[in-house]
Protein backbone atom coordinates (compact mmCIF):
# COMPACT_ATOMS: atom_id res chain seq x y z
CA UNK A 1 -230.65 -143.09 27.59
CA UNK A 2 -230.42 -146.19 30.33
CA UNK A 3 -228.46 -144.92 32.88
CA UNK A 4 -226.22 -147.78 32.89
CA UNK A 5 -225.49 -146.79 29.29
CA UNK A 6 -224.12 -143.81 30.38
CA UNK A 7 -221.28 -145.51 32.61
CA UNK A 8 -220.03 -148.07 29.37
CA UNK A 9 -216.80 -146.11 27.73
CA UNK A 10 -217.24 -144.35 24.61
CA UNK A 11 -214.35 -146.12 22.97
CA UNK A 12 -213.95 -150.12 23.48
CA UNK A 13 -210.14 -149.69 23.72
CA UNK A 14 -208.03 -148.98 27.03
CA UNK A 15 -207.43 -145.46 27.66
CA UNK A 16 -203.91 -144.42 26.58
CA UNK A 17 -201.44 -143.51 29.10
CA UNK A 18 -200.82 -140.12 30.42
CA UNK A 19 -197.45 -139.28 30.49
CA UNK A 20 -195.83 -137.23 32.90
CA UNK A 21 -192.31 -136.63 33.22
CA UNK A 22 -190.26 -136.62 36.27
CA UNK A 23 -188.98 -133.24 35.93
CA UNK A 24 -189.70 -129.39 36.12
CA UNK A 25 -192.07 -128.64 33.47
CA UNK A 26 -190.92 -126.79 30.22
CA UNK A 27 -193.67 -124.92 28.59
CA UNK A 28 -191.95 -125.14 25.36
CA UNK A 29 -191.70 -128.97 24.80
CA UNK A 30 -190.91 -128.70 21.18
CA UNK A 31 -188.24 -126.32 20.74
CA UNK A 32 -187.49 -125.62 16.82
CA UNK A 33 -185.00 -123.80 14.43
CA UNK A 34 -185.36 -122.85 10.82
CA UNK A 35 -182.63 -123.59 7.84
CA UNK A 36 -182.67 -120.89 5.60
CA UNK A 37 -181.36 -123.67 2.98
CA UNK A 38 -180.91 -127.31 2.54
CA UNK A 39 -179.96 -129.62 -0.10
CA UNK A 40 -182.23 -132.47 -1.06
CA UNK A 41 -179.83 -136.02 -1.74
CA UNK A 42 -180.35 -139.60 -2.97
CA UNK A 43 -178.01 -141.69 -0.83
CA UNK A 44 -177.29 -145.46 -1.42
CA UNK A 45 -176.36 -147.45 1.29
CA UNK A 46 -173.41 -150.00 0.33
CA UNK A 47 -173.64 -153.24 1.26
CA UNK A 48 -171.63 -154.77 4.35
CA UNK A 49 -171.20 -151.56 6.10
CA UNK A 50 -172.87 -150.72 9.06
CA UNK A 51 -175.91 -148.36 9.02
CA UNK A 52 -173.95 -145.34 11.35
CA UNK A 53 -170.87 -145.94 8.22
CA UNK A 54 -173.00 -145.90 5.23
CA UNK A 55 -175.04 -142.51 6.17
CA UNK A 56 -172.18 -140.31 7.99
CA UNK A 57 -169.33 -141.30 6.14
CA UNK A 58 -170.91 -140.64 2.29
CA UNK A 59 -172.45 -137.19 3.88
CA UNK A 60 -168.85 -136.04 5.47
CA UNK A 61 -168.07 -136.46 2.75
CA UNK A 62 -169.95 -133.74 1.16
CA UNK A 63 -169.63 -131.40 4.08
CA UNK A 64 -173.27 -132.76 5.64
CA UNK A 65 -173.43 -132.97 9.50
CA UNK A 66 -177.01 -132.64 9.89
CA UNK A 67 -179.39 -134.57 8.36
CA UNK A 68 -183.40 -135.74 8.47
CA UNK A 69 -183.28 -139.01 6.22
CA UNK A 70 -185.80 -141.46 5.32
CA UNK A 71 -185.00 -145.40 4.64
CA UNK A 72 -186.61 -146.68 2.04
CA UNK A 73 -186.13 -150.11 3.01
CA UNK A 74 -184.01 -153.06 2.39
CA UNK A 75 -182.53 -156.31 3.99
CA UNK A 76 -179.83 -155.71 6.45
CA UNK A 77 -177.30 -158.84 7.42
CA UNK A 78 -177.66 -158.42 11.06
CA UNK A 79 -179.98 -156.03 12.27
CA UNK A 80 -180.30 -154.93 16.58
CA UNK A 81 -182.84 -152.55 17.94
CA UNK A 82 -183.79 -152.11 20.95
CA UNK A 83 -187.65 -150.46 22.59
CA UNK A 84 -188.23 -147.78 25.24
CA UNK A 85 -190.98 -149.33 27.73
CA UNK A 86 -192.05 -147.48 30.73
CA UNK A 87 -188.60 -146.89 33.45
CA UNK A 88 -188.96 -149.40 36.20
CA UNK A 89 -186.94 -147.06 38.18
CA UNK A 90 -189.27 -144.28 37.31
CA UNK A 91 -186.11 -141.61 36.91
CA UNK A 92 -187.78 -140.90 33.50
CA UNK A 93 -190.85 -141.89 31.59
CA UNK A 94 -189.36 -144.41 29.32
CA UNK A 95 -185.69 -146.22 29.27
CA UNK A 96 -184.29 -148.22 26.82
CA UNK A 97 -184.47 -152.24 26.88
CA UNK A 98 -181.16 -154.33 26.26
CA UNK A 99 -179.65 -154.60 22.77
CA UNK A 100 -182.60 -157.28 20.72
CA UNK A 101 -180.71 -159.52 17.81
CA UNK A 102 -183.22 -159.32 14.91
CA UNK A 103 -181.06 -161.76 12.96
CA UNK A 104 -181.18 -161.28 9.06
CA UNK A 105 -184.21 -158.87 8.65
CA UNK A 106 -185.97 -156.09 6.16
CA UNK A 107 -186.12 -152.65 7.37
CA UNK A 108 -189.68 -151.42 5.83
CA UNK A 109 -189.59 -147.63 6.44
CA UNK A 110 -187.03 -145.65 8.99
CA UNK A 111 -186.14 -142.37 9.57
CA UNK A 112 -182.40 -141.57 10.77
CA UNK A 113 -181.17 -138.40 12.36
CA UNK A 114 -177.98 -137.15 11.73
CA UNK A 115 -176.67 -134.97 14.32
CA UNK A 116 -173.87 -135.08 17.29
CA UNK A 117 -173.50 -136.79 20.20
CA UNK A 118 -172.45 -135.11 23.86
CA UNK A 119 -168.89 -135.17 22.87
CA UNK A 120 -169.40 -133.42 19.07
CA UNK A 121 -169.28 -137.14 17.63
CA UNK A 122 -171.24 -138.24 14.75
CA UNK A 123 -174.50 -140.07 16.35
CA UNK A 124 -177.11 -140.87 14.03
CA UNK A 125 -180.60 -141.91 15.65
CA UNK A 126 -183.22 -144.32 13.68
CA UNK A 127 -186.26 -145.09 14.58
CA UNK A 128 -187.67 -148.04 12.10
CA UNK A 129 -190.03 -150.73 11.17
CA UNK A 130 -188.50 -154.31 10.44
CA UNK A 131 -189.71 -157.85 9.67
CA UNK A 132 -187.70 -160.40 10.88
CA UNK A 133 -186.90 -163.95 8.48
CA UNK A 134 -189.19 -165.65 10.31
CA UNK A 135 -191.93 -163.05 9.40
CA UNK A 136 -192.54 -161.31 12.52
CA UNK A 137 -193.04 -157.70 12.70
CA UNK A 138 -191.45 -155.05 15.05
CA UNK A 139 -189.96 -151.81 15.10
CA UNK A 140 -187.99 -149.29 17.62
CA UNK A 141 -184.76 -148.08 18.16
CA UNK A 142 -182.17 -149.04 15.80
CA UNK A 143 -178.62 -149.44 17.14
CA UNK A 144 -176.88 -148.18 14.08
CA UNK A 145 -173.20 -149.10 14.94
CA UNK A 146 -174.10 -153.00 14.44
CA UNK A 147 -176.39 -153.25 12.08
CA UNK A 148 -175.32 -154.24 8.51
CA UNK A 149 -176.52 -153.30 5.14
CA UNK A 150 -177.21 -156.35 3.31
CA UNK A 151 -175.89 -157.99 -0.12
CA UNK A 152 -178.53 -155.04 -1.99
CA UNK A 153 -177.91 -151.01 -1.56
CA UNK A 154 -180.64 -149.24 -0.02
CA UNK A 155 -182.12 -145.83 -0.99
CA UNK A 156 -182.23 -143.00 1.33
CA UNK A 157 -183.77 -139.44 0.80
CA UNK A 158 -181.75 -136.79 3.07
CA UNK A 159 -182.90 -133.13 3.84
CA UNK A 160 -179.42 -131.24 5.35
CA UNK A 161 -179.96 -129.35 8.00
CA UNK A 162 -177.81 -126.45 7.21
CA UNK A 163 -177.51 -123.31 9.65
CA UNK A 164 -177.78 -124.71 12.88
CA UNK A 165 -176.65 -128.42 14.84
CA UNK A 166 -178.68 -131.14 16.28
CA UNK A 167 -176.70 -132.51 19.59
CA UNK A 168 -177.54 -134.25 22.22
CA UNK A 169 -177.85 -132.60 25.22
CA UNK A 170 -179.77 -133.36 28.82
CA UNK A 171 -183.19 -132.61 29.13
CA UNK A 172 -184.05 -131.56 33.05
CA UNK A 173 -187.73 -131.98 31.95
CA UNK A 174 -187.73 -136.28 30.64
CA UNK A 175 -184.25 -136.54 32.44
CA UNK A 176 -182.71 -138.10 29.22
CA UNK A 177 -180.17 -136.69 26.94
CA UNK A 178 -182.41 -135.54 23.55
CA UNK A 179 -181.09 -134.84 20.16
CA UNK A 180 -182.01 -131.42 19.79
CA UNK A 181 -181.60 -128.04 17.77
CA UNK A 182 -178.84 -125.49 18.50
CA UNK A 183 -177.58 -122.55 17.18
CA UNK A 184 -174.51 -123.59 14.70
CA UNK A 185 -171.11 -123.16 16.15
CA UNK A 186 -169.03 -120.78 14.67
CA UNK A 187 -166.77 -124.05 13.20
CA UNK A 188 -169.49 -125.49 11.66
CA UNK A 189 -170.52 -122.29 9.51
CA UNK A 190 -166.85 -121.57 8.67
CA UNK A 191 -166.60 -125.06 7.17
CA UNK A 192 -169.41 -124.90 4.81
CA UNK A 193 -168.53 -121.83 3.32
């Protein structure tokens, strides 16, 4: 081999970006929890409410708090996301960019979380693919409190989560508040009994 051969990259594209976050390090970065059951549900999103409405209130409705859904796509009236580009403080890896207007646009794929926020409100968190009127592609963050179903339903496949809560709750490790798995409070398993 030349020996300036051996200095080129092995891959024409830029390394990726190591990612190190700010705090003490957890050796268990994923934590998990088991359901010993679920139910499996078609959901249709109705058109003109908002995306946070037309998941929790339908699934309240039928005692589910916890949820993993998937979006099947479908136009949405007004649709705002936002993106999660490196901190410029650098108090955590990533933070969140101000709210983006998408306009009119077609969510291609999401997935929405169904859990609770800090306070033991209903938060649902999407992450999603969309392409704007004017054809453009993006995706991130969806901000689920503003954006409206359009004039069609749209499908959604839900997985309950029954047996324990997702909440959000600090992480010392990214310094950001995480949805994450918890042991079921003793409300919650009362309730679905």
């Amino acid at each position: 081999m030349h020996p300036a051969a051996a200095l080129r990259p092995a891959s024409p594209f830029p390394r990726p970006r190591t990612l190190v976050h700010p705090g003490p390090f957890n050796p268990v970065r994923i934590r998990s929890m088991r359901c010993a059951g679920g139910r499996h549900i078609r959901l249709t999103l109705l058109p003109g409410l908002s995306l946070f409405d037309a998941i929790v209130q339908p699934l309240a409705a039928i005692g589910v708090k916890n949820a993993s859904t998937t979006i099947l796509g479908g136009w949405f009236d007004a649709l705002h996301y936002c993106v999660a580009p490196p901190d410029p403080s650098h108090r955590a890896v990533v933070a969140y960019t101000q709210p983006i207007h998408a306009g009119r646009a077609y969510m291609i794929f999401g997935n929405a979380t169904l859990g609770k926020g800090m306070k033991g409100e209903a938060l649902v968190h999407c992450h999603a693919a969309i392409r704007t009127e004017g054809g453009a592609t993006r995706g991130g963050h969806i901000l689920t409190h503003s954006s409206i179903v359009g004039a069609a339903p749209i499908t959604v496949l839900v997985t309950s989560l029954d047996g324990f809560e997702l909440r959000v709750t600090f992480d010392p490790e990214t310094k950001i508040s995480l949805l994450q798995p918890h042991e079921e409070t003793s409300d919650e398993s009362r309730h679905r009994r």
